[in-house]
Each structure stands twice: as structure tokens, then as C-alpha cells.
Protein backbone atom coordinates (compact mmCIF):
# COMPACT_ATOMS: atom_id res chain seq x y z
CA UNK A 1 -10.38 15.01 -8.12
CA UNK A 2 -8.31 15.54 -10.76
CA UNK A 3 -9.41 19.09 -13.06
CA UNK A 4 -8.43 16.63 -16.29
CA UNK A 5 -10.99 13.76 -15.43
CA UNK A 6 -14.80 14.08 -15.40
CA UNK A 7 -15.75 10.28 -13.82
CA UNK A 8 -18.98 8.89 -15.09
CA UNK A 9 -20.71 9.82 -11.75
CA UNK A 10 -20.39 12.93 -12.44
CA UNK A 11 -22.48 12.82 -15.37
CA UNK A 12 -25.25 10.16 -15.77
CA UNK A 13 -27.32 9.85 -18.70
CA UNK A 14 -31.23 10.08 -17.92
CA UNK A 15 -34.26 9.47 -19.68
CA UNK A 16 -33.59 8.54 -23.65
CA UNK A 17 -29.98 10.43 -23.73
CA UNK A 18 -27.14 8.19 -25.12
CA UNK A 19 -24.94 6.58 -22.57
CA UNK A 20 -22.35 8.36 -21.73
CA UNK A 21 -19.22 6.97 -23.74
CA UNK A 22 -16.05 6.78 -21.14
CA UNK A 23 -12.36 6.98 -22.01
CA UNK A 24 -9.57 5.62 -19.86
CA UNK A 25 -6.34 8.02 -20.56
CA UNK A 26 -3.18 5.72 -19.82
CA UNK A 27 -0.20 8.10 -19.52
CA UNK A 28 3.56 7.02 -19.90
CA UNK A 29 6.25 9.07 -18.44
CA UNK A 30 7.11 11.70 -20.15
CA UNK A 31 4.46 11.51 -22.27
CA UNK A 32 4.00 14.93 -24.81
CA UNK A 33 0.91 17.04 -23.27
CA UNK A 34 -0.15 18.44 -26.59
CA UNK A 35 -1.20 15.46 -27.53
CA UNK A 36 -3.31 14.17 -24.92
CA UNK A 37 -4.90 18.26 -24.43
CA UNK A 38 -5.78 17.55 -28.04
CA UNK A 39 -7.21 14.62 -27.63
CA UNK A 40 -9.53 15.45 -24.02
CA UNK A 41 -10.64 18.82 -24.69
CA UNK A 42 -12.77 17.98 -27.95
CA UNK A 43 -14.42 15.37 -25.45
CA UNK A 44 -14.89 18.54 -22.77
CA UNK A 45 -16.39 20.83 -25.73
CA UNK A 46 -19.03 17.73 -27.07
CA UNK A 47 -20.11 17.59 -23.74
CA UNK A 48 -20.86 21.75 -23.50
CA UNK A 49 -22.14 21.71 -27.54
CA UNK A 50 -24.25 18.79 -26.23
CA UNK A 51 -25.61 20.23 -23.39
CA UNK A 52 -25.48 16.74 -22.15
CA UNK A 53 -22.50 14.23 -20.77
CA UNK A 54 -21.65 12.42 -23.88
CA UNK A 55 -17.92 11.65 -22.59
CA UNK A 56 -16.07 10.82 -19.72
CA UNK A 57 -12.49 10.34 -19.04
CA UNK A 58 -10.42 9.68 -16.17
CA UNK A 59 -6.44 9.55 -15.92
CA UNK A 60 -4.73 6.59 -15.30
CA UNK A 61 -1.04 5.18 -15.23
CA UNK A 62 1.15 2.54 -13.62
CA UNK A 63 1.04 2.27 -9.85
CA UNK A 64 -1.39 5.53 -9.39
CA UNK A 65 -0.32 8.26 -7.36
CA UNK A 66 1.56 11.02 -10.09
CA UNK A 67 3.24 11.07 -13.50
CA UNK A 68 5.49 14.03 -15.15
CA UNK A 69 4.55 14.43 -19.19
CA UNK A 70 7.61 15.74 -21.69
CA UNK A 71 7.88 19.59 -20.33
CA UNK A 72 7.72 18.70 -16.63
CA UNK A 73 4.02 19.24 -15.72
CA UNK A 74 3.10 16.78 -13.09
CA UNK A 75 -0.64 15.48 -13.74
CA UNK A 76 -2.45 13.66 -10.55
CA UNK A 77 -3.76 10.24 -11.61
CA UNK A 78 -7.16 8.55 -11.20
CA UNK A 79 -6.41 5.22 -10.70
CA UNK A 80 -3.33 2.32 -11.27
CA UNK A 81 -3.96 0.14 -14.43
CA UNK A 82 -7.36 -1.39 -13.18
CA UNK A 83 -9.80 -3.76 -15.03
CA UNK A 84 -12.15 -1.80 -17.08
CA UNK A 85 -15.70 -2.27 -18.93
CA UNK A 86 -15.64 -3.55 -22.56
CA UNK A 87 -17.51 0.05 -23.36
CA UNK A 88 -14.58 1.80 -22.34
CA UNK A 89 -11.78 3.08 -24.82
CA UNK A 90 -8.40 3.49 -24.07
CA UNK A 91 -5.63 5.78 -25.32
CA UNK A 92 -2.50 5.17 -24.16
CA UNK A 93 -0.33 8.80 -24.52
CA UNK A 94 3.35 8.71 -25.24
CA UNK A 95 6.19 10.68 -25.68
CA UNK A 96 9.59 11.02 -24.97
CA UNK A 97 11.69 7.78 -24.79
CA UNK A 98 8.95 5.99 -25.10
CA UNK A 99 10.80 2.30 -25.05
CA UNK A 100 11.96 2.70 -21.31
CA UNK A 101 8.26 3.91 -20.61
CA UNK A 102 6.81 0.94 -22.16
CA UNK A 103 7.14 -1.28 -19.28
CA UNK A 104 6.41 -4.98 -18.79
CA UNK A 105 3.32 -4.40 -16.39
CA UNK A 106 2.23 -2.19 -19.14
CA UNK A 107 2.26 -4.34 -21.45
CA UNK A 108 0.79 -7.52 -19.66
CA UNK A 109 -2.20 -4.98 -19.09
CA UNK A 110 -2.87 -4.08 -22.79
CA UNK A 111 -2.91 -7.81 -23.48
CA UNK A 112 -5.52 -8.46 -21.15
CA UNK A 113 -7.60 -5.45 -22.06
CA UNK A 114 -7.24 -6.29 -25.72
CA UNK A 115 -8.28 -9.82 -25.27
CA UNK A 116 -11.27 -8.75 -23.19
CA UNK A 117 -12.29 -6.72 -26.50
CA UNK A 118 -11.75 -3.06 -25.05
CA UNK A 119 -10.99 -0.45 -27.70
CA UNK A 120 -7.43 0.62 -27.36
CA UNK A 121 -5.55 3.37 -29.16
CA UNK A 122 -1.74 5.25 -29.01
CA UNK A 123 -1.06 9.08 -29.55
CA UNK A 124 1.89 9.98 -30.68
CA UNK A 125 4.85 7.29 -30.01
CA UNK A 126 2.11 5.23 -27.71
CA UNK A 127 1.95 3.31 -31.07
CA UNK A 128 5.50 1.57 -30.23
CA UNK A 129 3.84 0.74 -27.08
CA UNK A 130 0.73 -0.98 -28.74
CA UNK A 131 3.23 -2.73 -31.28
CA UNK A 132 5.37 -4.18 -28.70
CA UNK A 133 2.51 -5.57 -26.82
CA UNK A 134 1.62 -7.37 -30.12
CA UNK A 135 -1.81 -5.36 -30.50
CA UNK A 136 -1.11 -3.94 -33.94
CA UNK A 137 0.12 -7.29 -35.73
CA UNK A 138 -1.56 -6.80 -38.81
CA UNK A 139 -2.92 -4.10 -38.71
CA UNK A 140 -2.63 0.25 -40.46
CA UNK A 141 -0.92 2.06 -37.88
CA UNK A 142 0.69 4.99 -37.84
CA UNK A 143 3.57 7.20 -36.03
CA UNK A 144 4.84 9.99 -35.99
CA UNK A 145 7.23 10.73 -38.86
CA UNK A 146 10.33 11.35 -37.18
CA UNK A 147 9.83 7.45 -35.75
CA UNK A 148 9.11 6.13 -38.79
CA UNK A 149 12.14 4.50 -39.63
CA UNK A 150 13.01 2.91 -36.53
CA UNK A 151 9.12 1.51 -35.86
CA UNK A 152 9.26 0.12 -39.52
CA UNK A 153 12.62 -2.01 -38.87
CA UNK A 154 11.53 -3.17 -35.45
CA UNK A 155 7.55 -3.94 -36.38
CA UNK A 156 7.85 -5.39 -39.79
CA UNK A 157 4.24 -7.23 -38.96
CA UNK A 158 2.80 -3.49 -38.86
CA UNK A 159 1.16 -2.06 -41.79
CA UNK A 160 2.90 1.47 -41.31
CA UNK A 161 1.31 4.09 -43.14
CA UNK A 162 2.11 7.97 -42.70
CA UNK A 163 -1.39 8.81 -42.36
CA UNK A 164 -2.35 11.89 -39.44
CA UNK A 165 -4.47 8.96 -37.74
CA UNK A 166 -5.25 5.64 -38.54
CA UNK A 167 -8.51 3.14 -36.81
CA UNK A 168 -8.01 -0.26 -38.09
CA UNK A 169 -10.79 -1.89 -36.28
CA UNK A 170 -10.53 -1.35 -32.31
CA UNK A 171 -7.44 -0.15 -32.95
CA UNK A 172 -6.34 3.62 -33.63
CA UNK A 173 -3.06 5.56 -33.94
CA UNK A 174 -1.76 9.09 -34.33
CA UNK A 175 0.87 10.86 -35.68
CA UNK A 176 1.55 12.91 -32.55
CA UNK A 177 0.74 17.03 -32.08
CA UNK A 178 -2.54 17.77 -33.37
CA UNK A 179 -3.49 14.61 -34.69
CA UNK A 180 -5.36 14.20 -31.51
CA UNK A 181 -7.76 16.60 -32.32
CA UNK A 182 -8.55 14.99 -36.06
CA UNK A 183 -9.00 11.81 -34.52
CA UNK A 184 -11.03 12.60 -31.81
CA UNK A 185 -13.58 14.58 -34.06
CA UNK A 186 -13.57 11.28 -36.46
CA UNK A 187 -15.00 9.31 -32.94
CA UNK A 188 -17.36 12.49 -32.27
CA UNK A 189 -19.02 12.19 -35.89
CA UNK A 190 -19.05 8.43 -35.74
CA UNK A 191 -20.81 9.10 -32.45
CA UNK A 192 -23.14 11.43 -32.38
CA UNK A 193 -22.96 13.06 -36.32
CA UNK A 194 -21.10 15.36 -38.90
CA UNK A 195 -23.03 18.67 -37.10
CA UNK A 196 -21.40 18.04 -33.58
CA UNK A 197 -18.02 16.99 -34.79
CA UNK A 198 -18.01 20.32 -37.00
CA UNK A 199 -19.12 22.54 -34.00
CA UNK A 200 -16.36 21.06 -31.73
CA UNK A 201 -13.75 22.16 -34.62
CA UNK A 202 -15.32 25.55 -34.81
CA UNK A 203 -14.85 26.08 -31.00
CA UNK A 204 -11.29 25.04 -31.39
CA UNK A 205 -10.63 27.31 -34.02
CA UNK A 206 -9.66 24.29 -36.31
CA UNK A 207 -10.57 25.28 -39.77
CA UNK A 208 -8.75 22.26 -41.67
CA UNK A 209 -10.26 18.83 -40.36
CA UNK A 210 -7.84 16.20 -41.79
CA UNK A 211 -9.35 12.47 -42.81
CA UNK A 212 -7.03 9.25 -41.89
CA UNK A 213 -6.11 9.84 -45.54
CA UNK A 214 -3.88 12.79 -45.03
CA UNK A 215 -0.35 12.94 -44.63
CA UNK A 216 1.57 13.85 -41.74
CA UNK A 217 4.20 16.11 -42.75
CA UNK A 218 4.64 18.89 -45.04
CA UNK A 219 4.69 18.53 -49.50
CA UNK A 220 7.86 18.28 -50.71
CA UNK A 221 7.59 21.94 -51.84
CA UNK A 222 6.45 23.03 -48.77
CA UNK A 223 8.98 21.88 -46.82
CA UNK A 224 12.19 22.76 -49.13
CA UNK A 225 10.75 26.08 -50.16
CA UNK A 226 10.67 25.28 -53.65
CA UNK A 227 7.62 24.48 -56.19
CA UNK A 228 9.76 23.29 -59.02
CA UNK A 229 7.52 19.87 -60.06
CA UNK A 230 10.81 17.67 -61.27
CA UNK A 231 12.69 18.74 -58.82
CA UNK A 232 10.34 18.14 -55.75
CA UNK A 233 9.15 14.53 -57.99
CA UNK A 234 13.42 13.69 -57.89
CA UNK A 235 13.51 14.33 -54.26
CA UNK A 236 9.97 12.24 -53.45
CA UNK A 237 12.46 9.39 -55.78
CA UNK A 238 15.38 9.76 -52.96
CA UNK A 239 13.30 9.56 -50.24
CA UNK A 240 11.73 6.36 -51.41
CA UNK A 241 14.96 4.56 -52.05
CA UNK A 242 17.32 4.95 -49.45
CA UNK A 243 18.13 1.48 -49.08
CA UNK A 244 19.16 1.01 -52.29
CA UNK A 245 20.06 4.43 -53.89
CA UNK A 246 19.58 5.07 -57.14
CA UNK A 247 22.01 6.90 -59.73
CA UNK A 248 21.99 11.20 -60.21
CA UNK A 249 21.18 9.66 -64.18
CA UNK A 250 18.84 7.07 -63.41
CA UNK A 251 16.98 9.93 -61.40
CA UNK A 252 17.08 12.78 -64.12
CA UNK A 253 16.19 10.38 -66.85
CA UNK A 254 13.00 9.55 -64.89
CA UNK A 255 12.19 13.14 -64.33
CA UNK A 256 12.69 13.84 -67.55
CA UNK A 257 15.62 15.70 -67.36
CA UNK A 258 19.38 15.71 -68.10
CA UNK A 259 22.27 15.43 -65.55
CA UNK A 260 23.37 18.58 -65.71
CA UNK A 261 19.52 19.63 -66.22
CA UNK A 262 19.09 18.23 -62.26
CA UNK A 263 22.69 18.95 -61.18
CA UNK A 264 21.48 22.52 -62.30
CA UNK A 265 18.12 22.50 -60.38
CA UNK A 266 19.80 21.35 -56.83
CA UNK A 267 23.04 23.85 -57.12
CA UNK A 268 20.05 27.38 -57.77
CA UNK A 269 17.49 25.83 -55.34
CA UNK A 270 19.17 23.86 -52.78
CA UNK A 271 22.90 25.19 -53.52
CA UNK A 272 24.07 21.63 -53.11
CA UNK A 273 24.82 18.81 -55.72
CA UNK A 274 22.19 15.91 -55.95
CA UNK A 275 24.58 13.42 -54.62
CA UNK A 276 25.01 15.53 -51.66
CA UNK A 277 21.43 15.89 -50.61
CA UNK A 278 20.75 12.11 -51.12
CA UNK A 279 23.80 11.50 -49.29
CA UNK A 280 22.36 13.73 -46.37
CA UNK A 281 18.71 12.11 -46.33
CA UNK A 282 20.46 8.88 -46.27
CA UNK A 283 22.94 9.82 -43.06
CA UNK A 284 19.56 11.21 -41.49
CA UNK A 285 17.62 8.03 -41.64
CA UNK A 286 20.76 6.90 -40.11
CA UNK A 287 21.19 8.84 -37.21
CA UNK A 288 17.50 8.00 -36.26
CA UNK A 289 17.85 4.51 -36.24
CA UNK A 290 21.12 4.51 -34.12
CA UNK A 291 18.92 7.10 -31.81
CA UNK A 292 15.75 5.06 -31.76
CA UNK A 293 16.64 1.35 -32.13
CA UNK A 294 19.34 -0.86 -30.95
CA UNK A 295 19.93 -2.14 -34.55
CA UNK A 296 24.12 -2.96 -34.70
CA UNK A 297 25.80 0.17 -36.83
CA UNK A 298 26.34 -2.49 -39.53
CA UNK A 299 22.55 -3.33 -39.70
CA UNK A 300 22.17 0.83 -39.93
CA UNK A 301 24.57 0.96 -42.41
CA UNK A 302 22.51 -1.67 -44.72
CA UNK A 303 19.54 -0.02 -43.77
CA UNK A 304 20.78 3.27 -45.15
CA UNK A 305 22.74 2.13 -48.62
CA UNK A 306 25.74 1.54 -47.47
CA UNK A 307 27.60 -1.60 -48.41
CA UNK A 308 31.14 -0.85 -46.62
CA UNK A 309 30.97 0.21 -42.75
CA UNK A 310 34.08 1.98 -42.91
CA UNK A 311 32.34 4.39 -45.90
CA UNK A 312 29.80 4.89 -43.83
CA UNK A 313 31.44 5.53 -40.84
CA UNK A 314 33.89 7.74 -42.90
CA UNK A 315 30.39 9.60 -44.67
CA UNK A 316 28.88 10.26 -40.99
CA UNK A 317 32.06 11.31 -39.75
CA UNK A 318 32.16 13.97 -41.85
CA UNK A 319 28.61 14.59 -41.64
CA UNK A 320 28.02 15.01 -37.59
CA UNK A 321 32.10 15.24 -36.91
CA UNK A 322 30.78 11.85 -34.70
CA UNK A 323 31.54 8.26 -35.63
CA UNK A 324 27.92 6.12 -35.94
CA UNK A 325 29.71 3.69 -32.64
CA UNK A 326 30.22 6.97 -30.74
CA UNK A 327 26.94 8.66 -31.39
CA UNK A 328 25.38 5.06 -30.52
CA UNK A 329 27.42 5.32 -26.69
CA UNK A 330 26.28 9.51 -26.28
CA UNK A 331 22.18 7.99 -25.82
CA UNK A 332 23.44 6.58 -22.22
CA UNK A 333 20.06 4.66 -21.09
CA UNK A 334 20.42 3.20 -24.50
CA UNK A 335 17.70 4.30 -28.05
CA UNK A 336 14.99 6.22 -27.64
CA UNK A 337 12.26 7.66 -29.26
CA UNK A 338 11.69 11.10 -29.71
CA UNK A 339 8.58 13.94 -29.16
């Protein structure tokens, strides 16, 4: 048997104890194996804070047999994509290159699962997975935010958020990482109550449980290293508008600040000019989406604020010494999505 699963033979309920709640772990190749650790072992510790088998899980995957996650670990599987109970929950687990992983068998499966009522989630990119098979039309979902661009363009029916988790119903996403672990305490204390949930965190060592309202990534001052208020509030402004960018003025005025107030600000804490750093979030979002999608470099180019393709060709050029057509041909198999 495989040392990930624990089958619901092997732990039957008796007397008045609460049925034993099973999960069904689809992995994709390559999928990233901090997610789905984060996701099982919170189910392994309720069980041993229980004293009693609250969970089950077993491992399962297109065709059976074996399937390699992101760093090369090969995990033995349970069983091929099999008809399951309408009590069971499923969490697909993705990773790297998700798209090519997302297969048409896959797919036809989640449909029939979904229509049958079962409870499905994605960790990480697994969300592109549950978009493409049309289960998230609709619906708050999340990914993770490196893949937020490119799942935003290609699922505009999606309510995208960039929430750590998100359960819209029967449906639930992650960010990726240890997002697992948030959501799977949220379906411990829905469960069985607050107490358990909080004694499964304490045996992780997890001291900061984070609700579906948090945010993935990092404050603005956290991740730039600088707690200036208008100048992380300016930044927050170019992130928000990269489509259509909006003018160094147009942003200082709004900050209440001069030009040469912000242009000041950027050259002592970023030792680059405003225009520069917008310029380089912009040609960011653009390299993901010619990574991740197979949106035309012109489409990018809109996408990203440009109006000419030569500028922007010119712009990214200088940027990743690449043109956006050759970086495009370098992915090979095609886009792909990252983690």
C-alpha cells in the first residue's frame, strides 16, 4: 500500500463516531509536493489529535501505476481515475506545466464527478485544470500569483481573486505552497470544530492561520523593503493599471505629491526613475503571459500597455536582451505554467 494513503478499511468508524470523511488525491505530473504534504498531513494529525479515523485519503492519477511530482519523487498510486461516492472530496494537485498535464481524460472525468455532485478542489495551478474543465464558471477562485495574469486572460468567466484559498460552494482553490495547510484546517473546523483545527496547527508549528480573506503575497513594503506609505500607495497604483498606464503626474498628484516629490522617492529607495519601474512591472506581466499562454505577442503587447509592437518589442529587447517572438519559440512544448 502506498505510506501516503490510509483507505477507509483501514479505519472504520464504530459505535456513534462520525463517519470517516474520505479524500481522493488526483495528482498531475509534475505536480509541486509541498503542496499536496500540506494538504494530507493535517488530515494524518486530525486523525492522531482525534484518537479516531476522521479522514481518509488515497492517491490517484491517470492510468494508475506511478507519477513523478515537480522535484522528481516518484509517488505509487492507488487507483486510475475511478467512479467515486458523492461523500468523497477531491483535490486535484498541480504543478509544473500544468496545461500539458491537464489532459482530455482528465478532464472528461472532472465533468462527470462534478455533475454527480462530488466536492472537487485544485492546489496550486490544479485551478487551471478545474477552469478548463468548465468547473469554476462563475465562481471565486484563486491561483497562485505568479499565474495570475495568464489564468485571468484565458478564464475571463472566473471570479479571480488573490485570496491564500478560496471555497465557493463545492468548489475550493489555493494559492499553491502552504496554502494547503490553511485550507485544510478551514475543512477540519468546519468538520469537527475551532479546538481540533487549532491543535492540528499547533502540531505543525503553524502559528499564523490565514482566513480565505488573506492575500497571497507579500505588502508592498514588505516586498520592496521600503515602508514609505505614498510611495508603496504609487506602486499598489502601477500595479493596478498596467493595461492602461497612467502618467508619473497623474500618479504623484494622487499620492499627494509632486513629480519631482515621487521622482525623488523612487531614485533614494528604489534607485530607479518611476517610469522605469512601471516600465519593468509592465515587461514582467509580459513575459508571463508569453510563458504561460499562447496569447499572439500583439495580444501581449495590448495586454501590457503597449499600443505599437515594434515599442514593445524594442522595450523587451532591451529589457531580457530577447525579442517577445524569440522568447515565445525558447518554451519548446509550447506555454506553461509555473511552480
Amino acid at each position: 500500500m502506498n505510506m501516503f494513503s490510509s483507505r477507509p478499511q483501514d479505519a472504520k468508524p464504530s459505535g456513534n463516531a462520525p463517519r470517516t470523511r474520505r479524500f481522493v488525491f488526483v495528482l498531475l505530473r509534475d505536480f509541486t509536493m509541498l503542496s499536496f504534504a500540506c494538504a494530507v498531513e493535517p488530515l494524518r494529525i486530525a486523525n492522531r489529535m482525534a484518537g479516531r479515523p476522521l479522514y481518509s485519503w488515497i492517491l490517484a492519477g491517470e492510468g494508475g501505476g506511478e507519477i513523478a511530482c515537480s522535484n522528481g519523487t516518484v509517488f505509487k498510486l492507488d487507483s486510475d481515475l475511478e467512479e467515486l461516492s458523492r461523500e468523497d472530496t477531491v483535490l486535484v494537485c498541480g504543478g509544473m506545466d500544468v496545461q500539458a498535464a491537464t489532459t482530455r481524460g482528465i478532464l472528461n472525468w472532472l465533468r462527470r464527478e462534478a455533475r454527480r455532485g462530488v466536492s472537487i478542489g485544485g492546489l496550486c495551478t490544479a485551478a487551471h485544470t478545474l477552469a478548463k474543465a468548465g468547473l469554476l464558471d462563475g465562481r471565486k477562485a484563486t491561483i497562485h500569483w505568479e499565474n495570475q495574469d495568464s489564468f485571468a486572460e484565458e478564464f475571463t468567466e472566473v471570479k479571480l481573486t488573490k485570496s491564500v484559498f478560496v471555497i465557493d460552494g463545492n468548489r475550493m482553490t489555493t494559492a499553491g505552497g502552504t496554502a494547503s495547510i490553511d485550507l485544510m484546517l478551514k475543512l477540519i473546523a468546519s468538520d469537527h470544530g475551532e479546538d481540533l483545527a487549532n491543535a492540528v496547527a499547533d502540531q505543525l508549528i503553524y502559528s499564523a492561520i490565514r482566513t480565505d480573506q488573506d492575500t497571497q503575497r507579500l505588502s508592498i513594503p514588505t516586498r520592496i523593503g521600503v515602508r514609505h506609505p505614498k510611495l508603496s500607495r504609487v506602486i499598489q497604483m502601477m500595479e493596478q493599471t498596467i493595461e492602461e498606464p497612467i502618467s508619473p503626474s497623474i500618479l504623484a498628484q494622487d499620492a499627494g505629491l509632486s513629480t519631482r516629490q515621487l521622482e525623488r522617492l523612487f531614485r533614494r529607495y528604489l534607485d530607479r526613475s518611476p517610469k522605469r519601474y512601471y516600465m519593468e512591472l509592465r515587461l514582467q506581466k509580459a513575459r508571463n503571459l508569453l510563458m504561460q499562454t499562447d496569447m499572439s505577442v500583439i495580444n501581449v503587447a495590448l495586454a501590457c500597455g503597449f499600443t505599437s509592437p515594434s515599442h514593445f518589442s524594442k522595450c523587451y529587447r532591451a529589457h531580457y536582451g530577447t525579442t517577445p517572438y524569440r522568447e515565445r519559440g525558447t518554451q519548446g512544448g509550447g506555454p506553461r505554467l509555473s511552480i
